[in-house]
N, C-alpha and C. Protein backbone atom coordinates (compact mmCIF):
# COMPACT_ATOMS: atom_id res chain seq x y z
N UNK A 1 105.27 90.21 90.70
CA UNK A 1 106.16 90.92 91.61
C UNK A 1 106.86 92.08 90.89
N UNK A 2 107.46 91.81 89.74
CA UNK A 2 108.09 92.92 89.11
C UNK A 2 107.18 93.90 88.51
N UNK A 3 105.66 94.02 88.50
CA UNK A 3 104.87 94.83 88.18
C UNK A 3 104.24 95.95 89.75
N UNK A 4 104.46 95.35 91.00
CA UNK A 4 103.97 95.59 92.17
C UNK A 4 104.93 96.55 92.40
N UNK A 5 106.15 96.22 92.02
CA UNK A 5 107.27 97.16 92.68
C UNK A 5 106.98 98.67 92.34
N UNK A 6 107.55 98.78 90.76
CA UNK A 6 107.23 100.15 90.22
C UNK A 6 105.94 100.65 90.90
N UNK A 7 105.10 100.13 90.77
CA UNK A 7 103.55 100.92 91.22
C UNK A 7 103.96 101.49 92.70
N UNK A 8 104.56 100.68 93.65
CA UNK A 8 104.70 101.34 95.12
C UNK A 8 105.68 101.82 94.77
N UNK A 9 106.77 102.36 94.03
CA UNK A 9 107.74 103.52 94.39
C UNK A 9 107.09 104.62 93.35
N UNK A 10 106.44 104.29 92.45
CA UNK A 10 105.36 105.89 91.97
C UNK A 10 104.64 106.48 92.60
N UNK A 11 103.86 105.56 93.43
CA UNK A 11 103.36 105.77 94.56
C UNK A 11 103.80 106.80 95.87
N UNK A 12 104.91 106.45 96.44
CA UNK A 12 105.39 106.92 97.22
C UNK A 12 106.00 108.19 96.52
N UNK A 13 106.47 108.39 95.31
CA UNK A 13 106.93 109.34 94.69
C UNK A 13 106.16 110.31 94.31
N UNK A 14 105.08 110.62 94.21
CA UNK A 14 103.52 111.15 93.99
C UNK A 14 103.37 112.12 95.01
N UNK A 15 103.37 110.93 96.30
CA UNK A 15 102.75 111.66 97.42
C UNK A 15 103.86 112.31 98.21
N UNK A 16 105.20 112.00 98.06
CA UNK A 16 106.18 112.75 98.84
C UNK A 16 106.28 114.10 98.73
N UNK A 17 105.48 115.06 97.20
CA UNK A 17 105.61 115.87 96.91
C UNK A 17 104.40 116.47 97.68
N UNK A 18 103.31 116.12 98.71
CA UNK A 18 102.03 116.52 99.46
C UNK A 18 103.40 116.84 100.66
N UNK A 19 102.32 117.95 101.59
CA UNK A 19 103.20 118.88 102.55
C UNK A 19 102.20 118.01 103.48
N UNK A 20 100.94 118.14 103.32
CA UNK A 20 100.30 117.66 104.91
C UNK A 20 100.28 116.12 105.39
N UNK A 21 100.78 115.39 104.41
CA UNK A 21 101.13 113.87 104.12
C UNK A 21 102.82 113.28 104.82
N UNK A 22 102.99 112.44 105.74
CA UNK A 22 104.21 111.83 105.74
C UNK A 22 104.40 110.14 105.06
N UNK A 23 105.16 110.33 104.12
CA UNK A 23 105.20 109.38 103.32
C UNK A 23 106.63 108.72 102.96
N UNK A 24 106.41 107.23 102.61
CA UNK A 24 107.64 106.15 102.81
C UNK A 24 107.80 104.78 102.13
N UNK A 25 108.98 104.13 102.57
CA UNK A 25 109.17 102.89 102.12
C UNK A 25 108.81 101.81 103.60
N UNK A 26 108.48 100.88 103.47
CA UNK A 26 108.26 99.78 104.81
C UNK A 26 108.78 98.45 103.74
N UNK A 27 109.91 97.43 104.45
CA UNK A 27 110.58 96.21 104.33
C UNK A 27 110.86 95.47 105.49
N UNK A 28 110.54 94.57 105.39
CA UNK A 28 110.52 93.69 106.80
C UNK A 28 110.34 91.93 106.15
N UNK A 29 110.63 91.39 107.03
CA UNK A 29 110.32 89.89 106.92
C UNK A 29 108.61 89.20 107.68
N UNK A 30 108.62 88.17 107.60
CA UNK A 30 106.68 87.92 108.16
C UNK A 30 107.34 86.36 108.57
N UNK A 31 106.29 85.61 109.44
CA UNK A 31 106.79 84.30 110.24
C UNK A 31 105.07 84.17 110.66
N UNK A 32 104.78 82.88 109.56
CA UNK A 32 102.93 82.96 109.85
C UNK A 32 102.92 81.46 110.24
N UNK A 33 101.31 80.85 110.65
CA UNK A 33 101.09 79.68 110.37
C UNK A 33 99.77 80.07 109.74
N UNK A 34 98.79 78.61 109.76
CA UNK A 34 97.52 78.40 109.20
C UNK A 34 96.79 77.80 110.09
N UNK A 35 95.51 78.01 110.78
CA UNK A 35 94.79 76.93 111.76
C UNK A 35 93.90 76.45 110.71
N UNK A 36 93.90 75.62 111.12
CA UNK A 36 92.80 74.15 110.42
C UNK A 36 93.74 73.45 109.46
N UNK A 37 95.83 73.22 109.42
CA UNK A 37 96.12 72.43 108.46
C UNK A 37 96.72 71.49 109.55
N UNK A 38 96.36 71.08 110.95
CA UNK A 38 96.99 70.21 111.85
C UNK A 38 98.63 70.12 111.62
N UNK A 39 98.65 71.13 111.69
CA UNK A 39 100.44 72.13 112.05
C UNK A 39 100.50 72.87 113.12
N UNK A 40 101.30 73.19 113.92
CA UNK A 40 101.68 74.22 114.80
C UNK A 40 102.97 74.67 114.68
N UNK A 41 102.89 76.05 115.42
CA UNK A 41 104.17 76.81 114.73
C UNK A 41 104.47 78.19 113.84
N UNK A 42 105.05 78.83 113.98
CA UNK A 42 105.38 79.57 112.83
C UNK A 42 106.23 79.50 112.54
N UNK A 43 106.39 78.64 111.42
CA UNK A 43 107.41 77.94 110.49
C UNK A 43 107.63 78.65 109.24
N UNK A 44 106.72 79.23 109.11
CA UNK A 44 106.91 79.58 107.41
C UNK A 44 107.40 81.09 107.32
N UNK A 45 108.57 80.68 106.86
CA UNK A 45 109.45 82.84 106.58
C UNK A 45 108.96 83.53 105.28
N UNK A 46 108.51 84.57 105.50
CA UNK A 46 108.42 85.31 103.74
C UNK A 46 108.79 86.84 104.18
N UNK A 47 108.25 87.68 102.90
CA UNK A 47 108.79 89.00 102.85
C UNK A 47 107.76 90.03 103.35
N UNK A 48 107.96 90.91 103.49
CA UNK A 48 106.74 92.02 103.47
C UNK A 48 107.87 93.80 103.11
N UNK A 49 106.96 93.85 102.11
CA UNK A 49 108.02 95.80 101.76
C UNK A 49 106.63 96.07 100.83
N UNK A 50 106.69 97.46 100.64
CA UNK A 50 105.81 98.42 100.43
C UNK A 50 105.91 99.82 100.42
N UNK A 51 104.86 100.59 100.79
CA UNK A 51 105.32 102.03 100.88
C UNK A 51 103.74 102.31 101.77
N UNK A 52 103.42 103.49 102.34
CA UNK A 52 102.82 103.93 103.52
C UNK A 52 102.72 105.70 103.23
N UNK A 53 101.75 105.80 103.61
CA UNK A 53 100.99 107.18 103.86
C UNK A 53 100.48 107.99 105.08
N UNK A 54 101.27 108.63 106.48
CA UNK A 54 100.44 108.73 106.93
C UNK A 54 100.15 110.33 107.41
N UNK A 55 98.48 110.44 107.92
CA UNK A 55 98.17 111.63 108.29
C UNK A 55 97.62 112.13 109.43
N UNK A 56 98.10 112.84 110.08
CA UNK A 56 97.86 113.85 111.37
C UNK A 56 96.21 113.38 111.72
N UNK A 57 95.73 113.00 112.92
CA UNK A 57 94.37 113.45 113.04
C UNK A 57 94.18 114.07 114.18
N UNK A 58 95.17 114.03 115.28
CA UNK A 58 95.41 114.48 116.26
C UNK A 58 96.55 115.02 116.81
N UNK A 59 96.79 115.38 117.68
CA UNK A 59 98.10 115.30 118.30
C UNK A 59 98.99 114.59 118.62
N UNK A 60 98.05 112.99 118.67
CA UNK A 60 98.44 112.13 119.09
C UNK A 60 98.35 110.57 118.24
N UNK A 61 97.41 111.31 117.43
CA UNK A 61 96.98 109.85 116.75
C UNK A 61 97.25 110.54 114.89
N UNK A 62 97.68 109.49 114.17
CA UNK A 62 97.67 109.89 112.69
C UNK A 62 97.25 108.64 112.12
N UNK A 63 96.43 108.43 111.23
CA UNK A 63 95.78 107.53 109.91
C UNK A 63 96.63 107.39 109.24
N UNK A 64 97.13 105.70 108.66
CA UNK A 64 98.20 105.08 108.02
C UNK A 64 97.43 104.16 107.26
N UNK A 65 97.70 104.42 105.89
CA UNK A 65 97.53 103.62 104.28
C UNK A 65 98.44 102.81 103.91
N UNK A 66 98.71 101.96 103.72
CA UNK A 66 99.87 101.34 102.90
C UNK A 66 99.75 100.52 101.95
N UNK A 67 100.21 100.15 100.89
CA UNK A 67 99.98 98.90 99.51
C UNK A 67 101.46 98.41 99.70
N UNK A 68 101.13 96.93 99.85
CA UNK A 68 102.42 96.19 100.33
C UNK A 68 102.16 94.77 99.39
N UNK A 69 102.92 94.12 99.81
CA UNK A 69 103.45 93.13 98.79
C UNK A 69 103.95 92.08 100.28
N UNK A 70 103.01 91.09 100.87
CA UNK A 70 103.07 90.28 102.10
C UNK A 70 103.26 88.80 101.50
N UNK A 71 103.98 88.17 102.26
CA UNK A 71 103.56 86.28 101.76
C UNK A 71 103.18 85.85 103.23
N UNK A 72 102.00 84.85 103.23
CA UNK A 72 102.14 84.11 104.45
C UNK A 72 101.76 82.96 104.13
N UNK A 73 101.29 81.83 104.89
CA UNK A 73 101.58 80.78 104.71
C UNK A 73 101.64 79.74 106.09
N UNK A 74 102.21 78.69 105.62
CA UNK A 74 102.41 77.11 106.46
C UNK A 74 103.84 76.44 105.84
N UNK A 75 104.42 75.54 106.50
CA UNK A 75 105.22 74.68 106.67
C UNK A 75 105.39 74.06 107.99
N UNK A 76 105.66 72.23 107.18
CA UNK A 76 106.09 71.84 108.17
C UNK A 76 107.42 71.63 108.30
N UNK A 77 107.46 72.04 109.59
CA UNK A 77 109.17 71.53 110.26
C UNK A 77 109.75 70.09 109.65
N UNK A 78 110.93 70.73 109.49
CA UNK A 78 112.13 69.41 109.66
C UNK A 78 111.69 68.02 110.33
N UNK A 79 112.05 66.90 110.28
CA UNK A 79 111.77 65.96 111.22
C UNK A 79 112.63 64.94 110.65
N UNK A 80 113.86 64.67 111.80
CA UNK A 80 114.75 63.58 111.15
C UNK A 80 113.76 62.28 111.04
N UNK A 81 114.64 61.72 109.99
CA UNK A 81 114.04 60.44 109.70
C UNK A 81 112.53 59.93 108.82
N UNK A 82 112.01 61.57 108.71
CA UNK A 82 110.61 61.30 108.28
C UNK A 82 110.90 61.92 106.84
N UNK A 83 110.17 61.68 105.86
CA UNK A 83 109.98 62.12 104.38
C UNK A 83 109.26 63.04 103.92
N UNK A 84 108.23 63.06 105.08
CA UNK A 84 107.27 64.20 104.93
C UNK A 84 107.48 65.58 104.98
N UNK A 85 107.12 66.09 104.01
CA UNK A 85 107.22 67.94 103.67
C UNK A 85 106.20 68.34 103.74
N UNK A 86 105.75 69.38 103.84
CA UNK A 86 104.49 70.71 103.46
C UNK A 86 104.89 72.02 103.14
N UNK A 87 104.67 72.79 102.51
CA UNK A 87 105.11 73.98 102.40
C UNK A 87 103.62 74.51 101.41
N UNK A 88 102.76 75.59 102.14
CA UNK A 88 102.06 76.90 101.45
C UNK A 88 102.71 78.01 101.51
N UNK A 89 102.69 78.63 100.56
CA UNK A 89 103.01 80.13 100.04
C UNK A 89 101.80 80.95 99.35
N UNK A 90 102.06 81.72 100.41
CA UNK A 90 100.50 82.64 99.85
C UNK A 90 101.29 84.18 99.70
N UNK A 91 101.22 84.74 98.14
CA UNK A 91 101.53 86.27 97.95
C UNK A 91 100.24 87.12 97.34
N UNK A 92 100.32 88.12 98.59
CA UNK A 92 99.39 89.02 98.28
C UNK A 92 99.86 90.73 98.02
N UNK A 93 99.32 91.30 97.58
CA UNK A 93 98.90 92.68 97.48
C UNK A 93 98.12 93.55 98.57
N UNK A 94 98.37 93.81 100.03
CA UNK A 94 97.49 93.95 100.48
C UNK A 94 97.67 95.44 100.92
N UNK A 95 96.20 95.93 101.15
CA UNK A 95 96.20 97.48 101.41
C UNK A 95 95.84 97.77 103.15
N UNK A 96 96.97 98.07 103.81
CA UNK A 96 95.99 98.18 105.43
C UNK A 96 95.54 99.42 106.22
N UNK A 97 94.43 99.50 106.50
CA UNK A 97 94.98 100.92 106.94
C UNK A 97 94.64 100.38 108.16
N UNK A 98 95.25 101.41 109.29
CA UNK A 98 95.20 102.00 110.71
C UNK A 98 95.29 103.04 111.47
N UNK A 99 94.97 103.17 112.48
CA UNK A 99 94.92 103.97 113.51
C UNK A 99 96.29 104.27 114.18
N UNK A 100 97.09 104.99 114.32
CA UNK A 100 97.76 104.73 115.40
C UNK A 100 98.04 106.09 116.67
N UNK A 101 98.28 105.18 117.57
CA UNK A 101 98.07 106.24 118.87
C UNK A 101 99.90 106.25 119.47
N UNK A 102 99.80 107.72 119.89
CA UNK A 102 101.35 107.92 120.95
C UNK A 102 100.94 107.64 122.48
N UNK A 103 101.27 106.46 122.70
CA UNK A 103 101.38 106.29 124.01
C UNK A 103 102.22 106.81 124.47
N UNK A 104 103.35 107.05 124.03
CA UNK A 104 104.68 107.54 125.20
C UNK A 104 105.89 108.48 123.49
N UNK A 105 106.54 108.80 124.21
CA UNK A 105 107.75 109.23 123.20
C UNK A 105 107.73 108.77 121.95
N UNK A 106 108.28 107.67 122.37
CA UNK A 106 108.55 106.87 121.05
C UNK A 106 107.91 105.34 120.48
N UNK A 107 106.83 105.85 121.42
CA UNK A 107 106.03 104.21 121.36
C UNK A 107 104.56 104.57 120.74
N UNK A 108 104.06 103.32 119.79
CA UNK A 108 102.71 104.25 119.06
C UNK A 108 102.31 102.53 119.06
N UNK A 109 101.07 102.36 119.32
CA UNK A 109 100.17 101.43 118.91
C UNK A 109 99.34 101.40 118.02
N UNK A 110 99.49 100.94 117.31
CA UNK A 110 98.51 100.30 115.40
C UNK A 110 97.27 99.74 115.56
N UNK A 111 96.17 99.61 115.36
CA UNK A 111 95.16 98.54 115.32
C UNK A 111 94.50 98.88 113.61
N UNK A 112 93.65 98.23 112.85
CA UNK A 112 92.91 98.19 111.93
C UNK A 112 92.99 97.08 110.95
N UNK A 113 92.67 97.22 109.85
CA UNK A 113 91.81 96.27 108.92
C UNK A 113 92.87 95.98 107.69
N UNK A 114 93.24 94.84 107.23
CA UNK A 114 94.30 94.86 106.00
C UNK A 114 93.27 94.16 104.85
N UNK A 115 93.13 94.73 103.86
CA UNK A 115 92.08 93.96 102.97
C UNK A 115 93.54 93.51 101.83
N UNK A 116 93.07 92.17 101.10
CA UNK A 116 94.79 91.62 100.43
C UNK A 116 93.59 90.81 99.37
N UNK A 117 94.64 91.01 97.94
CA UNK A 117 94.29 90.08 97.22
C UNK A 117 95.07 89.38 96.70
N UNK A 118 95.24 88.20 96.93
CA UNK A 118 95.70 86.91 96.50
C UNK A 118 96.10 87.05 95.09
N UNK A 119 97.19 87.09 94.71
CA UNK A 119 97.49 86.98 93.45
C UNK A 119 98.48 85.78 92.53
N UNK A 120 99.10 85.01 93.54
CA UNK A 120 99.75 83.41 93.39
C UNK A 120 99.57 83.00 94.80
N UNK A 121 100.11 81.28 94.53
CA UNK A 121 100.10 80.48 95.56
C UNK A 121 101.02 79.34 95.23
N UNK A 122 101.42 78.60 95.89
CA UNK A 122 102.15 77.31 95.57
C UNK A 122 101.63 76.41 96.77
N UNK A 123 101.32 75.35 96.49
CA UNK A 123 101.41 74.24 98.08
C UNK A 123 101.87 73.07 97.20
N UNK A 124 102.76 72.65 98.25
CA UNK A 124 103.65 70.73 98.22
C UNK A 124 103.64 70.20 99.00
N UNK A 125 103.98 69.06 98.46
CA UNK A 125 104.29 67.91 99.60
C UNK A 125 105.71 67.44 98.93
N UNK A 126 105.57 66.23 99.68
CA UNK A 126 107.19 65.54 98.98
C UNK A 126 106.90 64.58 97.57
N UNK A 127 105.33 64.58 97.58
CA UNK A 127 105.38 64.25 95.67
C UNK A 127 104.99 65.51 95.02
N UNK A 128 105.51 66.37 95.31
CA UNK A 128 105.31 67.96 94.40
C UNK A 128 104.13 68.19 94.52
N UNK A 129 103.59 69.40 93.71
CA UNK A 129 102.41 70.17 93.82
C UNK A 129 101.24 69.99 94.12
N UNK A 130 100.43 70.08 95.11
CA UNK A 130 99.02 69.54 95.48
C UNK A 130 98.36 70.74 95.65
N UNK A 131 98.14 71.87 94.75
CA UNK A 131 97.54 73.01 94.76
C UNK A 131 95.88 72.89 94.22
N UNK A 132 95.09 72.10 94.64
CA UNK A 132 94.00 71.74 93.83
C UNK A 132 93.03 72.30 94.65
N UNK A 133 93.33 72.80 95.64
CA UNK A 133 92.04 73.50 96.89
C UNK A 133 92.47 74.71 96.62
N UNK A 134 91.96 75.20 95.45
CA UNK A 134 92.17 76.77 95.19
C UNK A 134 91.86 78.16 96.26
N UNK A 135 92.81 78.98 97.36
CA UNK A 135 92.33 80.16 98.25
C UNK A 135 91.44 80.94 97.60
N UNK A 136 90.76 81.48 98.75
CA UNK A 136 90.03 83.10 98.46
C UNK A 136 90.79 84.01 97.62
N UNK A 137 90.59 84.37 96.73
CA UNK A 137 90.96 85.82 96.34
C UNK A 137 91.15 87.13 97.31
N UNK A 138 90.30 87.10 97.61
CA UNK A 138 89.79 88.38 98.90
C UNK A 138 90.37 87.44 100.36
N UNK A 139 91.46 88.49 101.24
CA UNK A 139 91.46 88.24 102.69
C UNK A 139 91.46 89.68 103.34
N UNK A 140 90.85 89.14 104.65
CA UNK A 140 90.50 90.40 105.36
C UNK A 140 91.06 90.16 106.63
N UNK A 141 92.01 90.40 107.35
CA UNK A 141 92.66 90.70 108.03
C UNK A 141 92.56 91.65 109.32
N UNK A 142 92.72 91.64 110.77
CA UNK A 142 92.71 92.49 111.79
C UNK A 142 93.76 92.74 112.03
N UNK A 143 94.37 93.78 112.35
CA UNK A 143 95.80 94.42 112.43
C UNK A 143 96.38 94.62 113.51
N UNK A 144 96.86 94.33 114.61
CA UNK A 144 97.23 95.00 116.13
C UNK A 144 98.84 94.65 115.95
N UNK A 145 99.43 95.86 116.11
CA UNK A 145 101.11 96.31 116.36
C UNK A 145 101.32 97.26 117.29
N UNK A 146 102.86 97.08 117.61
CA UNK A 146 103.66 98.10 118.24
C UNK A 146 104.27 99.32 117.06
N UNK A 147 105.01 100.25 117.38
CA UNK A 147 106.03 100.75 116.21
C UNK A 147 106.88 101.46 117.64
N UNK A 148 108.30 101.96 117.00
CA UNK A 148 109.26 102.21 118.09
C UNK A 148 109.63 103.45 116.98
N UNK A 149 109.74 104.50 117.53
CA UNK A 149 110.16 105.27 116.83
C UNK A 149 112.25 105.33 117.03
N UNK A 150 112.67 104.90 116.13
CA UNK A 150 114.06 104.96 116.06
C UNK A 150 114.26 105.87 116.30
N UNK A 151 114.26 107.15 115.18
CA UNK A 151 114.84 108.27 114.97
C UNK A 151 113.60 109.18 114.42
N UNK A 152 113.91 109.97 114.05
CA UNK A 152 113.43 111.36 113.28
C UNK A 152 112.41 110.96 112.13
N UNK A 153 113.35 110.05 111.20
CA UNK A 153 112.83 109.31 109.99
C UNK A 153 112.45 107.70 110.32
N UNK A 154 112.53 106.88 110.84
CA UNK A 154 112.73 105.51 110.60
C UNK A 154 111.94 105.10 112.16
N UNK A 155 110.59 104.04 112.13
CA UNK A 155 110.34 103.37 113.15
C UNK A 155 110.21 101.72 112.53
N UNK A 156 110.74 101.16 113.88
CA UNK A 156 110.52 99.50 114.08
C UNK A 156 109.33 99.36 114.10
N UNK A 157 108.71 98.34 113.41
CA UNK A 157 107.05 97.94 113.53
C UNK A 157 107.07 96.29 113.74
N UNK A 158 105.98 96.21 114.57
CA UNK A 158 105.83 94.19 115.19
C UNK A 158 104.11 94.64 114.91
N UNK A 159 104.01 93.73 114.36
CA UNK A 159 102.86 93.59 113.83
C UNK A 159 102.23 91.65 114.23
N UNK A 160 101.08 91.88 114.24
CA UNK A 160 99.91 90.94 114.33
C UNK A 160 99.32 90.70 113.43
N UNK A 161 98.75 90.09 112.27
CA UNK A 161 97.45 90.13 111.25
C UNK A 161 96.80 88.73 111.37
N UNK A 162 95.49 88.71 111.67
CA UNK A 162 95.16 87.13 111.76
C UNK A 162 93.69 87.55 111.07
N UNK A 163 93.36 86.39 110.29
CA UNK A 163 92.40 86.63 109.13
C UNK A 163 91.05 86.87 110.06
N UNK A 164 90.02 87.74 109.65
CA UNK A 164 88.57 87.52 109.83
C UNK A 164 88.03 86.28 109.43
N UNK A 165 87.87 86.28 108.08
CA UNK A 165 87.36 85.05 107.27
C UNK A 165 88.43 84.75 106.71
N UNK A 166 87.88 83.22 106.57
CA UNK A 166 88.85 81.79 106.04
C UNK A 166 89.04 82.40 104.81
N UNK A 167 90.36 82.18 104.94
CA UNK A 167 91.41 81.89 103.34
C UNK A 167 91.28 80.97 102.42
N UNK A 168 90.60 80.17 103.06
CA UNK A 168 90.04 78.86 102.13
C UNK A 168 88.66 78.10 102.75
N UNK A 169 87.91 77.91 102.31
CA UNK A 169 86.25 77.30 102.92
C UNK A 169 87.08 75.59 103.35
N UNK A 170 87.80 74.83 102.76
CA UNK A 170 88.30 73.08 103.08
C UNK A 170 89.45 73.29 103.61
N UNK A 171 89.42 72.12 103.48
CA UNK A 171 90.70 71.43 103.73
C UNK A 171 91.66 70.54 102.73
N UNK A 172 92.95 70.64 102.85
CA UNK A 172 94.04 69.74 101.82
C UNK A 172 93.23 68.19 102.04
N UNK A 173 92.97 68.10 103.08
CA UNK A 173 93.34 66.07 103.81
C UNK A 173 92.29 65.98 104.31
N UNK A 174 91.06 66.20 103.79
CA UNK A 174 89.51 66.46 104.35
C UNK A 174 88.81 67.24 105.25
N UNK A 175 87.23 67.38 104.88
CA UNK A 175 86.74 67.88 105.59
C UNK A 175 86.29 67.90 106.42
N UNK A 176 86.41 66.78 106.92
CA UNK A 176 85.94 66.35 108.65
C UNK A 176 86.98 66.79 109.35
N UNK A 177 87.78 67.18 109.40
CA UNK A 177 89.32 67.90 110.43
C UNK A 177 88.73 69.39 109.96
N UNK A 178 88.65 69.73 108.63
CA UNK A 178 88.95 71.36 108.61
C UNK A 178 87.49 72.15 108.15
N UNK A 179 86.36 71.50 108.84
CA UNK A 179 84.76 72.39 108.16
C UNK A 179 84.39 73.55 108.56
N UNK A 180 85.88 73.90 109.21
CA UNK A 180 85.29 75.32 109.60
C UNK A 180 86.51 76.51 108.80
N UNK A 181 87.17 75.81 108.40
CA UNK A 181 87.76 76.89 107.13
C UNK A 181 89.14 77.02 107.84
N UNK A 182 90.08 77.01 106.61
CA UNK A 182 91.71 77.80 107.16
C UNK A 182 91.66 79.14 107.57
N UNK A 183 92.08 79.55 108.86
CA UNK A 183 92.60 80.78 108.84
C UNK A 183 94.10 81.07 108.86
N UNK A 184 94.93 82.46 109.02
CA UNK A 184 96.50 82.56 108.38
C UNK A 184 96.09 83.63 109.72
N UNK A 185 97.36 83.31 110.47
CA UNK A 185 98.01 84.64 111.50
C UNK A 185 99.67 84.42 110.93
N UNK A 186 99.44 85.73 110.64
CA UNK A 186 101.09 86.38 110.47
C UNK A 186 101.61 87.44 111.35
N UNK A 187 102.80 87.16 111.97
CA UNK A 187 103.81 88.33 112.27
C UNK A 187 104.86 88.98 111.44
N UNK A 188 105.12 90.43 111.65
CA UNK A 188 105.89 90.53 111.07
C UNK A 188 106.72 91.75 111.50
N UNK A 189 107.92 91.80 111.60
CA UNK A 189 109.24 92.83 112.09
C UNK A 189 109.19 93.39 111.15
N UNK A 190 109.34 95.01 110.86
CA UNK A 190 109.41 95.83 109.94
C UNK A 190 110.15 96.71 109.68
N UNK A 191 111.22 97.17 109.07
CA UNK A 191 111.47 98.76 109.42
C UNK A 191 111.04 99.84 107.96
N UNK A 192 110.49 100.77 108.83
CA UNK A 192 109.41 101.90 108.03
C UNK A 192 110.49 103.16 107.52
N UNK A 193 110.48 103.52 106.76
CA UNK A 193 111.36 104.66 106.86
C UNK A 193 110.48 105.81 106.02
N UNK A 194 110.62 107.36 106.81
CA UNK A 194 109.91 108.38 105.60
C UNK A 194 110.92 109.41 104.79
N UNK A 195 110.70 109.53 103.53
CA UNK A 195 110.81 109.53 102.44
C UNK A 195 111.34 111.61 102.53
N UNK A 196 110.02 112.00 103.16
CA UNK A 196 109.30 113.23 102.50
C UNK A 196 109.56 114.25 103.87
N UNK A 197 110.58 113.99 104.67
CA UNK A 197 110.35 115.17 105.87
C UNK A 197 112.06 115.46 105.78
N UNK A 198 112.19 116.92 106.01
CA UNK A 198 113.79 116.83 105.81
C UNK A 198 113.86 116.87 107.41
């Protein structure tokens, strides 16, 4: 984490000095689950911040880059009386780009592809660490959001990402429940801000 940071504010610092480029910081929180760990819910809170690139292709539509720093994941809920815990944490590096279109004023719709590489993980229970079903390295991700343009500089982003391919080929608690692989849908509230336009 403390190596990811510097790289996205050089980053953004690089390109703020490009004229045909609008360029920034993005921080927000994420609220995911996992299908195939017989959980429901989006239980599990993590971070998402980064920085973003984007460029004109139309009048209406501009191409958006970003290298971000996402966690998603599983947990299970609270449950009085029971002992049982779960908690996955998945932190990635991921790069997304998209499309996005002006539907109206201040309203723009996102769609595209987030490619992420896995760079830690943690999973527990309530006898500690059961990390022995090692994830993919590589996730590939489909992208569909809103963004709200606040102001001048700064839009709200709600975002969608739910994996193409499994994050993991098994399962924690066997493979007769999970032979068709974990997948991870994450949401996430954002606010974008640019850097480089006075």
């Amino acid at each position: 984490m403390k190596k990811i940071l510097p790289l996205i504010f050089s980053l953004v610092s690089l390109i703020c000095h490009a004229q045909n480029f609008d360029a920034g910081l993005l921080f927000g929180f994420t609220t995911s689950q996992i299908s195939g760990d017989q959980l429901t819910g989006y239980n599990k809170l993590g971070a998402r911040l980064g920085a973003f690139v984007s460029y004109p292709l139309q009048k209406k539509m501009n191409l958006q880059v970003e290298m971000q720093y996402i966690q998603k994941g599983s947990k299970k809920p609270f449950v009085k009386n029971s002992p049982q815990t779960y908690s996955l944490t998945l932190h990635y590096l991921e790069i997304p780009i998209t499309l996005n279109y002006k539907v109206k004023e201040e309203i723009y719709l996102e769609s595209g592809i987030g490619t992420g590489y896995l760079f830690a993980f943690k999973e527990e229970d309530e006898y500690g660490d059961i990390g022995s079903h090692k994830p993919n390295r590589l996730a590939i991700d489909f992208i569909f959001g809103a963004q709200y343009l606040f102001n001048e500089k700064t839009k709200i982003l709600l975002r969608m990402g739910n994996s193409i391919i499994p994050f993991r080929g098994g399962a924690t608690w066997g493979k007769e429940v999970f032979g068709k692989g974990q997948y991870s849908t994450v949401l996430s509230l954002t606010l974008q801000h640019q850097m480089n336009r006075q």
